[in-house]
C-alpha atoms as a PDB file:
ATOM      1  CA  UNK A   1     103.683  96.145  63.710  1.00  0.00           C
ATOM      2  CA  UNK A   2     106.262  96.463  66.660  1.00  0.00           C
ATOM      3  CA  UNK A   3     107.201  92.992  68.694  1.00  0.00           C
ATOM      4  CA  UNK A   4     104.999  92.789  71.716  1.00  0.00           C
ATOM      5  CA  UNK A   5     107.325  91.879  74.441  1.00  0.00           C
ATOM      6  CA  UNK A   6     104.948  91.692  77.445  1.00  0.00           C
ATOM      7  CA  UNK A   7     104.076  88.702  79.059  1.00  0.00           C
ATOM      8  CA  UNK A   8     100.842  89.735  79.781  1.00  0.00           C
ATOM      9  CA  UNK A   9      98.446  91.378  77.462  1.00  0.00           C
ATOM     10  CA  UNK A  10      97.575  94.605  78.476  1.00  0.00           C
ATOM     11  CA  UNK A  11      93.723  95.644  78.459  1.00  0.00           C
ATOM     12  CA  UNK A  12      93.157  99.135  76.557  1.00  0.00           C
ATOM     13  CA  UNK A  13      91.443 101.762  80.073  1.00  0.00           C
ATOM     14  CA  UNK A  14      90.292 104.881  80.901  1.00  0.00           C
ATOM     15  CA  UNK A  15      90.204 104.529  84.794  1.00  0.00           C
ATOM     16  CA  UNK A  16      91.108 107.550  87.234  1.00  0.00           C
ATOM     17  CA  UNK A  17      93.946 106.342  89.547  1.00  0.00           C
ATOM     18  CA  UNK A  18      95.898 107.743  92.440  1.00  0.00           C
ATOM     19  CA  UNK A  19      99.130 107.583  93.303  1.00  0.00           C
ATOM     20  CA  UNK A  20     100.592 107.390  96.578  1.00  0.00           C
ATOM     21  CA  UNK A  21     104.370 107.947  98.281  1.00  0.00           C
ATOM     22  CA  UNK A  22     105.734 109.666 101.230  1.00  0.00           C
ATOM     23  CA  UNK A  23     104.057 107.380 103.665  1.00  0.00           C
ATOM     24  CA  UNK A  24     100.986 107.954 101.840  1.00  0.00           C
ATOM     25  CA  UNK A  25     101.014 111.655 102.596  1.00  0.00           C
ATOM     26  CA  UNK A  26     101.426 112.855  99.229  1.00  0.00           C
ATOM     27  CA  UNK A  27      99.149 111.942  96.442  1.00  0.00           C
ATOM     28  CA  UNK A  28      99.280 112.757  92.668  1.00  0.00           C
ATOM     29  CA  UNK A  29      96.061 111.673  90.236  1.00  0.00           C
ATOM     30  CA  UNK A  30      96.690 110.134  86.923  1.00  0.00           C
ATOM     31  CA  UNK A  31      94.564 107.975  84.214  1.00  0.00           C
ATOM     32  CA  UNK A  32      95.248 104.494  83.685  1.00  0.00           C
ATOM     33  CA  UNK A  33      95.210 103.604  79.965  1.00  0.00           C
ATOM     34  CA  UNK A  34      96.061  99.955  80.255  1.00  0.00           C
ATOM     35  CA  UNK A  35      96.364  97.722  82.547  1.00  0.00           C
ATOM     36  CA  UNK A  36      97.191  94.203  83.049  1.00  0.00           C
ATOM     37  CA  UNK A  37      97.693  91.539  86.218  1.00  0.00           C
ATOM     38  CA  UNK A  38     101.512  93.025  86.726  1.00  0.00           C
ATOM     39  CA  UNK A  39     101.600  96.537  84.733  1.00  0.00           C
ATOM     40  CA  UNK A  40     100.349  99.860  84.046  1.00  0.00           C
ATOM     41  CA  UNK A  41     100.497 102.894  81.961  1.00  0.00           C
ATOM     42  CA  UNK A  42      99.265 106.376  83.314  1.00  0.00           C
ATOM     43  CA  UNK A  43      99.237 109.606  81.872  1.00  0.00           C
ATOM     44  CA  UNK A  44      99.577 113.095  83.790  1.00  0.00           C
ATOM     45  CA  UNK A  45      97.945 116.039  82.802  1.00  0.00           C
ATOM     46  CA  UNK A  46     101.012 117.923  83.031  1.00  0.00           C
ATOM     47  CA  UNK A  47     104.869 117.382  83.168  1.00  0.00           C
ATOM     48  CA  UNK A  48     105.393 115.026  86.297  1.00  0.00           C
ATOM     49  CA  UNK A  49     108.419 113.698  88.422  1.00  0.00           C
ATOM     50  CA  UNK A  50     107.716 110.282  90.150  1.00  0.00           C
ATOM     51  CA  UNK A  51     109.001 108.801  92.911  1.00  0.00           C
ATOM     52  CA  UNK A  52     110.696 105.469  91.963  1.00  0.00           C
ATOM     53  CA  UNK A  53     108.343 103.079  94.215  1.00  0.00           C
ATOM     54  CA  UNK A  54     104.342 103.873  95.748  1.00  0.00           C
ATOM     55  CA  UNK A  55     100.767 103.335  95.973  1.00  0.00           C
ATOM     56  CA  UNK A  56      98.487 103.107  92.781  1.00  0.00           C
ATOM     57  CA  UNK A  57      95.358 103.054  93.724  1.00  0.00           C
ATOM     58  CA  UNK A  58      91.958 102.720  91.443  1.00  0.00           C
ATOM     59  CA  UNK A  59      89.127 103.788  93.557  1.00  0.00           C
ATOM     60  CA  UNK A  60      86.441 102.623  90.723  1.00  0.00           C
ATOM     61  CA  UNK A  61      88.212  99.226  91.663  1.00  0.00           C
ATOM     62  CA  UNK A  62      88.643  99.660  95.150  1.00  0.00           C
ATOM     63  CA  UNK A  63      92.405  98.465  94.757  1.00  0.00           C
ATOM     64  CA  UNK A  64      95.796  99.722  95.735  1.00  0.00           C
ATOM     65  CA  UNK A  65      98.659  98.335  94.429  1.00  0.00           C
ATOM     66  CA  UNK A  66     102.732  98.590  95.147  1.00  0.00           C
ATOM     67  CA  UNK A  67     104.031  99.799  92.012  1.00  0.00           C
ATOM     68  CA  UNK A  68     107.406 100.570  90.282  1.00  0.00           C
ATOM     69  CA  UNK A  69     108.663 103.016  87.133  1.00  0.00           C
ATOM     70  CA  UNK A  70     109.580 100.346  84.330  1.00  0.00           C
ATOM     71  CA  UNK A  71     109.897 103.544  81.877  1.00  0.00           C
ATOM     72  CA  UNK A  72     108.835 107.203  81.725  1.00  0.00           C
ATOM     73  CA  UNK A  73     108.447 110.505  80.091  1.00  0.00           C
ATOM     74  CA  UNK A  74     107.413 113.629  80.800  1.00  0.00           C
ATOM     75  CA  UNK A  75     103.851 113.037  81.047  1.00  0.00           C
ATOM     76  CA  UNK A  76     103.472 109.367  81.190  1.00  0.00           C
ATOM     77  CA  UNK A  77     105.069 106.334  82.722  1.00  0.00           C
ATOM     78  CA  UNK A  78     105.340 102.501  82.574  1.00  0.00           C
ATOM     79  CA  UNK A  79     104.954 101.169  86.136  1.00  0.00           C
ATOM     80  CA  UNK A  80     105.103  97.463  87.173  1.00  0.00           C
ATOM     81  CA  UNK A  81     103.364  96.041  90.135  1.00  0.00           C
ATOM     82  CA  UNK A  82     105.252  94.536  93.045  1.00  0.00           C
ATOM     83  CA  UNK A  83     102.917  91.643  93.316  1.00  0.00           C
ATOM     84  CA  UNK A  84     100.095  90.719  91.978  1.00  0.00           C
ATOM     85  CA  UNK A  85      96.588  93.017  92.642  1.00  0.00           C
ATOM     86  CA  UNK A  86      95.036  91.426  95.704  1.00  0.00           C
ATOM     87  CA  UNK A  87      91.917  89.722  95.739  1.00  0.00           C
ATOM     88  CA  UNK A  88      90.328  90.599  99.477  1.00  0.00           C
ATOM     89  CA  UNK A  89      88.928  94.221  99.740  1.00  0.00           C
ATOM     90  CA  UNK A  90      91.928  96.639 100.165  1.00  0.00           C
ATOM     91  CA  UNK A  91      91.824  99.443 102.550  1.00  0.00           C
ATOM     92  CA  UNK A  92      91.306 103.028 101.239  1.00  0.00           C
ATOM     93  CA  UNK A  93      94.209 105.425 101.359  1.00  0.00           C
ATOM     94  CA  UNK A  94      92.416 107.464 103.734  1.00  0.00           C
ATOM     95  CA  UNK A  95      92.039 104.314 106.152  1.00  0.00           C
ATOM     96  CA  UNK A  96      95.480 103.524 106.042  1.00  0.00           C
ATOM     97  CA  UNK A  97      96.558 107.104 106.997  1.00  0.00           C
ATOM     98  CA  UNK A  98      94.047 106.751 109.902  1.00  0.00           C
ATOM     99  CA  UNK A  99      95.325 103.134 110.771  1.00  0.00           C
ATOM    100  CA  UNK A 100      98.815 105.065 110.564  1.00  0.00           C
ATOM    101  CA  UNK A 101      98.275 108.088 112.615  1.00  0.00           C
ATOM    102  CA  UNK A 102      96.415 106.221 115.582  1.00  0.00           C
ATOM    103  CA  UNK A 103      99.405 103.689 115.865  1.00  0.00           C
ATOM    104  CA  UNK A 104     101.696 106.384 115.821  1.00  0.00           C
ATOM    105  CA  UNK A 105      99.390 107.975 118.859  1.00  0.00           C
ATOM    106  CA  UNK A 106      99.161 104.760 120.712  1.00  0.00           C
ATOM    107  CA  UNK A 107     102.973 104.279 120.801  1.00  0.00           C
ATOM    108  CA  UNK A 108     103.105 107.885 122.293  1.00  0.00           C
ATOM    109  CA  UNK A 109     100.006 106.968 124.817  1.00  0.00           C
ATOM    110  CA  UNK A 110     102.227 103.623 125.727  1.00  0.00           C
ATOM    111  CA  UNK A 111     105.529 106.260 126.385  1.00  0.00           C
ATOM    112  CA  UNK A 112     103.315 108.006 129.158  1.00  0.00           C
ATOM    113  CA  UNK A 113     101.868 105.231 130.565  1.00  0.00           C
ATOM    114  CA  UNK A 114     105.138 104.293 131.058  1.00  0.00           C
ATOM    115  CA  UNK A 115     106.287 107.450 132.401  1.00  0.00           C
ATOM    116  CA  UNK A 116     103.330 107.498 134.968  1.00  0.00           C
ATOM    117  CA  UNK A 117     104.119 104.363 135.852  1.00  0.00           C
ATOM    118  CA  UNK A 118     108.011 104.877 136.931  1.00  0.00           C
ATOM    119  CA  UNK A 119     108.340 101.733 134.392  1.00  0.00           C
ATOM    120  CA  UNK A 120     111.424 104.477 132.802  1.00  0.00           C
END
């Protein structure tokens, strides 16, 4: 039997995740198939490459969580969470892209209003 070297026990899953990177534009699905307080393992249904740092998300959890590659292969990685899974409701992906986008138009809104105003 090979030497467990996790801290934390990781809990045997079959949960359909998400992951998000590029500012949460681009989006890649996976299955979880363990999962513990500060790790993960996810499987791809075909041969992946994985930005270093992004979003997993677990919709059947409503949870996303910053996560980094500890280890990977072609169609499966090892990720570790940047902190722990939060405990208050999480926002989905497609609120945060929302949240994102109108901030982004309120900036320009305040850059006319400025404009308009001779304040420039």
């Amino acid at each position: 039997m090979p030497l467990e070297r996790r801290k934390h026990i990781r809990m045997p899953t079959y949960l359909g995740g998400r992951i998000a990177f590029n500012h949460l534009y681009a989006t890649m699905d996976c299955l979880i198939r363990n999962l513990s307080p500060i790790g993960a393992r996810l499987i791809f249904s075909a041969p992946t490459v994985l930005p270093a740092k992004f979003v997993l998300s677990i919709p059947s959890r409503d949870q996303a969580i910053n996560a980094r590659i500890a280890w990977r292969n072609e169609n499966e990685a090892g990720v570790v969470f940047d902190a722990p899974p939060p405990t208050r409701e999480v926002a989905s992906l497609e609120m945060a892209r929302r949240i994102k986008r109108l901030e982004e138009e309120k900036a320009a809104l305040n850059l006319k209003l400025d404009e308009l105003s001779g304040s420039r």
